[in-house]
C-alpha atoms as a PDB file:
ATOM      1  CA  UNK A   1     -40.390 -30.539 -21.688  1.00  0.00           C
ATOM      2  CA  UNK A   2     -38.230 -27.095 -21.654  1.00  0.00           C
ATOM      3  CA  UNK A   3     -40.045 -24.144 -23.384  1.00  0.00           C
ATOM      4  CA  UNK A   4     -36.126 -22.904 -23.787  1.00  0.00           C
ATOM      5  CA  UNK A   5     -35.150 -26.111 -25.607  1.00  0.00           C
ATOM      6  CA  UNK A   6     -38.306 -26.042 -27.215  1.00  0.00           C
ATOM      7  CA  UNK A   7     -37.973 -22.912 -28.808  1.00  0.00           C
ATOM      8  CA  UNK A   8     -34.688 -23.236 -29.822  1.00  0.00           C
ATOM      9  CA  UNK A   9     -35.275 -26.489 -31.619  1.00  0.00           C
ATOM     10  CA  UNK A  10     -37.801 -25.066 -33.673  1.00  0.00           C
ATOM     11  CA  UNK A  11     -37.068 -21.608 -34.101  1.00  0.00           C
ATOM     12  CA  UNK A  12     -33.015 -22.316 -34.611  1.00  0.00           C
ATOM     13  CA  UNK A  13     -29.824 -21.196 -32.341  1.00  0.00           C
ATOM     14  CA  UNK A  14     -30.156 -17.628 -34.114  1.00  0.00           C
ATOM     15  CA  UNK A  15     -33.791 -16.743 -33.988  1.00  0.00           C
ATOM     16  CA  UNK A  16     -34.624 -13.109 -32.393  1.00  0.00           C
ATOM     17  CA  UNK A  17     -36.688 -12.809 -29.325  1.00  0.00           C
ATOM     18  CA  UNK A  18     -39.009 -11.543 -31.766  1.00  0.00           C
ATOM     19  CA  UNK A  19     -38.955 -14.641 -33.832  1.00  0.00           C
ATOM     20  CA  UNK A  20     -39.406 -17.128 -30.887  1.00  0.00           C
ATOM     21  CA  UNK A  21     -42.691 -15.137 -28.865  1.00  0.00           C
ATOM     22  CA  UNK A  22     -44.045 -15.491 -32.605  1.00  0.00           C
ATOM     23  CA  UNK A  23     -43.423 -18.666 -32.561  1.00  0.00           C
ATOM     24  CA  UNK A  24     -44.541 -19.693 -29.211  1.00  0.00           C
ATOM     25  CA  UNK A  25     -48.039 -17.514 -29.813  1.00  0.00           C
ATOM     26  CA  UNK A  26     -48.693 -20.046 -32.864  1.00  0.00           C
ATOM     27  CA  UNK A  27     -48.188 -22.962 -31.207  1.00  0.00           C
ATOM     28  CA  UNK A  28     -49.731 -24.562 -27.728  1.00  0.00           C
ATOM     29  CA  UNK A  29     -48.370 -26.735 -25.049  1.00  0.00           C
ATOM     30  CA  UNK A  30     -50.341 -28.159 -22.434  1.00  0.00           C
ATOM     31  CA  UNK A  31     -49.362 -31.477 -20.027  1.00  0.00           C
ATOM     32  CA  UNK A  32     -49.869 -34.771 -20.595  1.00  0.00           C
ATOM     33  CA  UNK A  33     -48.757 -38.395 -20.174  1.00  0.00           C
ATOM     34  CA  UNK A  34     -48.495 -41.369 -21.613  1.00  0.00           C
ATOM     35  CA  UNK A  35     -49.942 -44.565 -20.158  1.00  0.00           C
ATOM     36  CA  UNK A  36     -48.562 -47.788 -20.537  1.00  0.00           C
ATOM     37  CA  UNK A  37     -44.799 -46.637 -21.176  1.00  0.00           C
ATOM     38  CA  UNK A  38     -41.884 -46.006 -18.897  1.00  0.00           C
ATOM     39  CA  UNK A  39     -38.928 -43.181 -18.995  1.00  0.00           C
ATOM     40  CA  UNK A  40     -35.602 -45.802 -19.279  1.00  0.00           C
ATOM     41  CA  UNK A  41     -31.919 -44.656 -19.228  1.00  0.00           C
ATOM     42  CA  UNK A  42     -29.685 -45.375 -22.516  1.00  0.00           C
ATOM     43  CA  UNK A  43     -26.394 -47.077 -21.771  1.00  0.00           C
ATOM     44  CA  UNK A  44     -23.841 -44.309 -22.651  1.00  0.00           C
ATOM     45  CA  UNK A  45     -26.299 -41.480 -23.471  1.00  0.00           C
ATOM     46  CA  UNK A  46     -27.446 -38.558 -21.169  1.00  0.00           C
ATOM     47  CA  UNK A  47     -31.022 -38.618 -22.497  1.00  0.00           C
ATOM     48  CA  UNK A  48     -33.701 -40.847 -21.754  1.00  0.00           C
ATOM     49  CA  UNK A  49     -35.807 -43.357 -23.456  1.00  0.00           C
ATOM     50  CA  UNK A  50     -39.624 -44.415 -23.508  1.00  0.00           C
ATOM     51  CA  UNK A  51     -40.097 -48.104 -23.343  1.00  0.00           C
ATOM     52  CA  UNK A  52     -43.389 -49.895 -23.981  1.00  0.00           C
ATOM     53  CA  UNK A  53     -44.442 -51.707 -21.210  1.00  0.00           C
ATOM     54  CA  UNK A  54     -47.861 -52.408 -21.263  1.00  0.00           C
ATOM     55  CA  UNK A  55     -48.308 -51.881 -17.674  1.00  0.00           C
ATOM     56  CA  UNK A  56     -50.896 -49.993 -16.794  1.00  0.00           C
ATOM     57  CA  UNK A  57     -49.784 -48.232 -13.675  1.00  0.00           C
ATOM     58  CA  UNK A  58     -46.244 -47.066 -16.189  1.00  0.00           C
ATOM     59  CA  UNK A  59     -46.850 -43.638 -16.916  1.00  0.00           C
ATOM     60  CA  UNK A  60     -44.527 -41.148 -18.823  1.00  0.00           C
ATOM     61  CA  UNK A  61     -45.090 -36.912 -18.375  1.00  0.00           C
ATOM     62  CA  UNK A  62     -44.774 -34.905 -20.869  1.00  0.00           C
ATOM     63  CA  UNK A  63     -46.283 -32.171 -23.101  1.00  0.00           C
ATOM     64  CA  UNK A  64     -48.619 -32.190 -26.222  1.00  0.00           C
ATOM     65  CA  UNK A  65     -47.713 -29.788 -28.494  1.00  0.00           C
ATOM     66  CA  UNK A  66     -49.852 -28.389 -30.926  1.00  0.00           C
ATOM     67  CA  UNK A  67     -49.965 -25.851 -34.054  1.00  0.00           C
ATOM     68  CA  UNK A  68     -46.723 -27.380 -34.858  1.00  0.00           C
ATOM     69  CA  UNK A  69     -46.062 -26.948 -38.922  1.00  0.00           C
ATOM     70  CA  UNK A  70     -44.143 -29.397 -41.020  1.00  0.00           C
ATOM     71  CA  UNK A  71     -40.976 -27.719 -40.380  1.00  0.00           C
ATOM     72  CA  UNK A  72     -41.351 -27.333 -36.775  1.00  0.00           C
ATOM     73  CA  UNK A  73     -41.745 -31.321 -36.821  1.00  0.00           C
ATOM     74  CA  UNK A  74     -38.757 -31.985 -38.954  1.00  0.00           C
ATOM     75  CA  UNK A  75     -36.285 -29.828 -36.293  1.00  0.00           C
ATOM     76  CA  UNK A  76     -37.680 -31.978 -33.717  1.00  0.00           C
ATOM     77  CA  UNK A  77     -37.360 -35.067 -35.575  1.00  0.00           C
ATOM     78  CA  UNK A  78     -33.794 -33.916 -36.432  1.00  0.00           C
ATOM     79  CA  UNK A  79     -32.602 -32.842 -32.813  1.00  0.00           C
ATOM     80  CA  UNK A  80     -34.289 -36.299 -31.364  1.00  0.00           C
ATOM     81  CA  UNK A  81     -31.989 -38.450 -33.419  1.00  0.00           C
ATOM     82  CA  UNK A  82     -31.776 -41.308 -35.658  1.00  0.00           C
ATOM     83  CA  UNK A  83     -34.410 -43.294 -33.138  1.00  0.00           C
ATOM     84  CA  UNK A  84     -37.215 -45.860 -33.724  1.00  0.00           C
ATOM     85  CA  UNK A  85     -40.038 -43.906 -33.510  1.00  0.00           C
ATOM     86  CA  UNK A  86     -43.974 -44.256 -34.670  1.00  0.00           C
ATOM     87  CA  UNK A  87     -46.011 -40.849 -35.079  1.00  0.00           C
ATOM     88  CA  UNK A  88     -49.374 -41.237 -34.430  1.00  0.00           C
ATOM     89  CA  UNK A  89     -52.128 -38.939 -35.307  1.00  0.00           C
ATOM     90  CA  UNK A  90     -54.278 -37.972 -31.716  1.00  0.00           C
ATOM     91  CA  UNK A  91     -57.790 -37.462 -31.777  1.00  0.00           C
ATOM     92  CA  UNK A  92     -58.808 -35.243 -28.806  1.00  0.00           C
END
């Protein structure tokens, strides 16, 4: 949720300032949230996790990024970790 971490993630620890306000005019970022989960802490980690809950009232914010190319998505993937995870194509 940190355009910092973002852009460092995706543009790499050595990117110019020239690199990353490329970057960040290609892509977009706007809130969002999503229903039914929960933000859970991970015995031993400093990061959090989303749980399914069902529950309708569970709510997790975030932001939906978008303009992301297959790169971008593979440094993300990479600097989440070896996690369970299931992408899922939005229709807006």
């Amino acid at each position: 949720m940190s355009d910092i971490v973002l852009s460092r993630v995706i543009c790499g620890p050595n990117a110019t300032e020239e690199e990353k306000l490329l970057k960040q005019a290609s892509i977009q970022t706007r809130p969002a949230s999503l229903k039914q989960y929960k933000r859970s802490c991970i015995k031993n980690e400093d990061y959090p996790a989303m749980v399914y809950t069902g529950q309708p009232d569970d709510t997790v914010k975030g932001i939906l990024c978008e303009g992301l190319n297959e790169n971008d998505i593979k440094a993300l993937d990479a600097f989440e970790g070896d996690v369970i995870m299931k992408r899922t194509l939005l229709r807006c």
